[in-house]
C-alpha atoms as a PDB file:
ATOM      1  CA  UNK A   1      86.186 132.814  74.379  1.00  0.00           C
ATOM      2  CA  UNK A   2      89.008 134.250  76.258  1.00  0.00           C
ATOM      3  CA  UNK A   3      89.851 135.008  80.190  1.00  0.00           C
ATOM      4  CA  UNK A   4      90.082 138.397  79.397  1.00  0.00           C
ATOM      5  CA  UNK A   5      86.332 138.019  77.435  1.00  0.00           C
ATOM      6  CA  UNK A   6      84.735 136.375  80.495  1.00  0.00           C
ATOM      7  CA  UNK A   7      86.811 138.387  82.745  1.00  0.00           C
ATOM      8  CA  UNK A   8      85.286 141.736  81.035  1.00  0.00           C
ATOM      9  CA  UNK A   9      81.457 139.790  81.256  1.00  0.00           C
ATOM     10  CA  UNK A  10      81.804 138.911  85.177  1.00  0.00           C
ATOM     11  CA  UNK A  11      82.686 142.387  85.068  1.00  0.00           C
ATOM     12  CA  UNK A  12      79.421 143.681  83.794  1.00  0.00           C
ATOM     13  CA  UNK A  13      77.406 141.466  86.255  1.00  0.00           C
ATOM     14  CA  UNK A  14      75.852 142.818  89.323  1.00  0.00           C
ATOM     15  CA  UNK A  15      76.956 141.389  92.788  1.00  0.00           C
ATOM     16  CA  UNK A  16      75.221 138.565  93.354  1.00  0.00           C
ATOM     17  CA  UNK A  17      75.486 136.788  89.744  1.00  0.00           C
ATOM     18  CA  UNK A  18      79.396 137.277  90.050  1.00  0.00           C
ATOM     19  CA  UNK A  19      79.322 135.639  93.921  1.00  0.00           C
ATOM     20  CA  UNK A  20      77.618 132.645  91.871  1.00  0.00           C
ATOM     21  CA  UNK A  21      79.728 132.548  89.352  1.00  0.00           C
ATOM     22  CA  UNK A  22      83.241 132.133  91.952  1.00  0.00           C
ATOM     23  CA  UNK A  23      81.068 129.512  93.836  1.00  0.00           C
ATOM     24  CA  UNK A  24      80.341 127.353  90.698  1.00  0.00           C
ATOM     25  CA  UNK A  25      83.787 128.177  89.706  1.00  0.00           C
ATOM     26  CA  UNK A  26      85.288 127.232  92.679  1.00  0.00           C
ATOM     27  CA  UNK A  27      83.205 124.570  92.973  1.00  0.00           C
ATOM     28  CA  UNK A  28      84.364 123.234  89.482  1.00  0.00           C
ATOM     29  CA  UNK A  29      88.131 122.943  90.582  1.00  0.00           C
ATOM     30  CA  UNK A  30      87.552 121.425  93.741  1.00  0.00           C
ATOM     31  CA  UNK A  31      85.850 118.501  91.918  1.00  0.00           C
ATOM     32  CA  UNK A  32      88.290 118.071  89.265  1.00  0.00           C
ATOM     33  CA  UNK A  33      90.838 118.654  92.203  1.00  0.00           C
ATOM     34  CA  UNK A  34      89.194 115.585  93.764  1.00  0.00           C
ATOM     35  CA  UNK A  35      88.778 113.746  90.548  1.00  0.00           C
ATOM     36  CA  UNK A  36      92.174 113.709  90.127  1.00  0.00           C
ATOM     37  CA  UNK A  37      93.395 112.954  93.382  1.00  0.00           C
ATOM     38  CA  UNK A  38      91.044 110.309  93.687  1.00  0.00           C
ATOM     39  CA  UNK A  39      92.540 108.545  89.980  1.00  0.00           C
ATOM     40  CA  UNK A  40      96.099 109.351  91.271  1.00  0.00           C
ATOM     41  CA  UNK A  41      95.671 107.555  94.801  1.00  0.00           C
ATOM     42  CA  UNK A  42      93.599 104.658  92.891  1.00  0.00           C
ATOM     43  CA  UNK A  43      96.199 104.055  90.557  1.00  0.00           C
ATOM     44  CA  UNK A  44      98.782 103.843  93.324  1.00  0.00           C
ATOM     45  CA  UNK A  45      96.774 101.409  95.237  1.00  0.00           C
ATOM     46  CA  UNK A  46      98.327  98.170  94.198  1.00  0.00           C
ATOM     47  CA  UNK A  47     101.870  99.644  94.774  1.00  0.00           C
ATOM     48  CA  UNK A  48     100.984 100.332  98.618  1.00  0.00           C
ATOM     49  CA  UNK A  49      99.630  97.282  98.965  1.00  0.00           C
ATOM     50  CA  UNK A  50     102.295  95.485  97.995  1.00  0.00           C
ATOM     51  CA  UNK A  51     105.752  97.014  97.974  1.00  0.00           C
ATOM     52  CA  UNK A  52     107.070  97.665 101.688  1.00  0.00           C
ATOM     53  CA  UNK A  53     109.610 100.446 100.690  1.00  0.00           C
ATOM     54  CA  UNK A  54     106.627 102.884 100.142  1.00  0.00           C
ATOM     55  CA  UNK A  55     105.055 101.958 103.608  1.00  0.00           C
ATOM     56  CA  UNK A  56     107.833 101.618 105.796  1.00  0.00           C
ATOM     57  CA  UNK A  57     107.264 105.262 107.587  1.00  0.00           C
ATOM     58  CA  UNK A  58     103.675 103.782 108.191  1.00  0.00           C
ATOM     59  CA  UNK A  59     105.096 101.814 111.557  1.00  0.00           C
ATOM     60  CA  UNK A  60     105.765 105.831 113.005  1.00  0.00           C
ATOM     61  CA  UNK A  61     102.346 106.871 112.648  1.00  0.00           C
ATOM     62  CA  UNK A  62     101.700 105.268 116.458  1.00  0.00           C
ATOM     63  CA  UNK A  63     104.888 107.124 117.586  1.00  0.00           C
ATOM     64  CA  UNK A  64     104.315 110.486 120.104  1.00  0.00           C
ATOM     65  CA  UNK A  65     105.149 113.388 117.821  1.00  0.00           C
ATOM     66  CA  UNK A  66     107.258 116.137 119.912  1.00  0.00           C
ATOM     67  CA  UNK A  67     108.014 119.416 117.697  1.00  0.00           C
ATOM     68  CA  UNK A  68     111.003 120.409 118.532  1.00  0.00           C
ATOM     69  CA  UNK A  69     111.237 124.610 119.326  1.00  0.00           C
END
């Protein structure tokens, strides 16, 4: 099936059927989205643990933030 095939189906569906199809849909990529994030930031674990150099801006994070205008 192509986007342009399921694109043309949505099409033929009334209102509410295509408002639950872009919720399921958008509820698709936001797991995936998290899914991946999730795998990225566990497989970096170990390295923040451990290696300083990727931490170092850490000691900041108790600093007063002024944005400068």
């Amino acid at each position: 099936m192509t986007a342009a095939s399921i694109i043309r189906e949505i099409e033929a569906l009334p209102l509410t059927e295509k408002l639950l199809v872009v919720e399921r849909t958008l509820k698709s990529i936001r797991t995936n989205r998290e899914k991946a994030l999730k795998t990225a930031a566990d497989s970096l674990y170990d390295d923040y643990k451990s290696d300083a150099e990727l931490t170092v801006f850490t000691q900041l994070d108790a600093e007063s933030f002024y944005e400068a205008r």
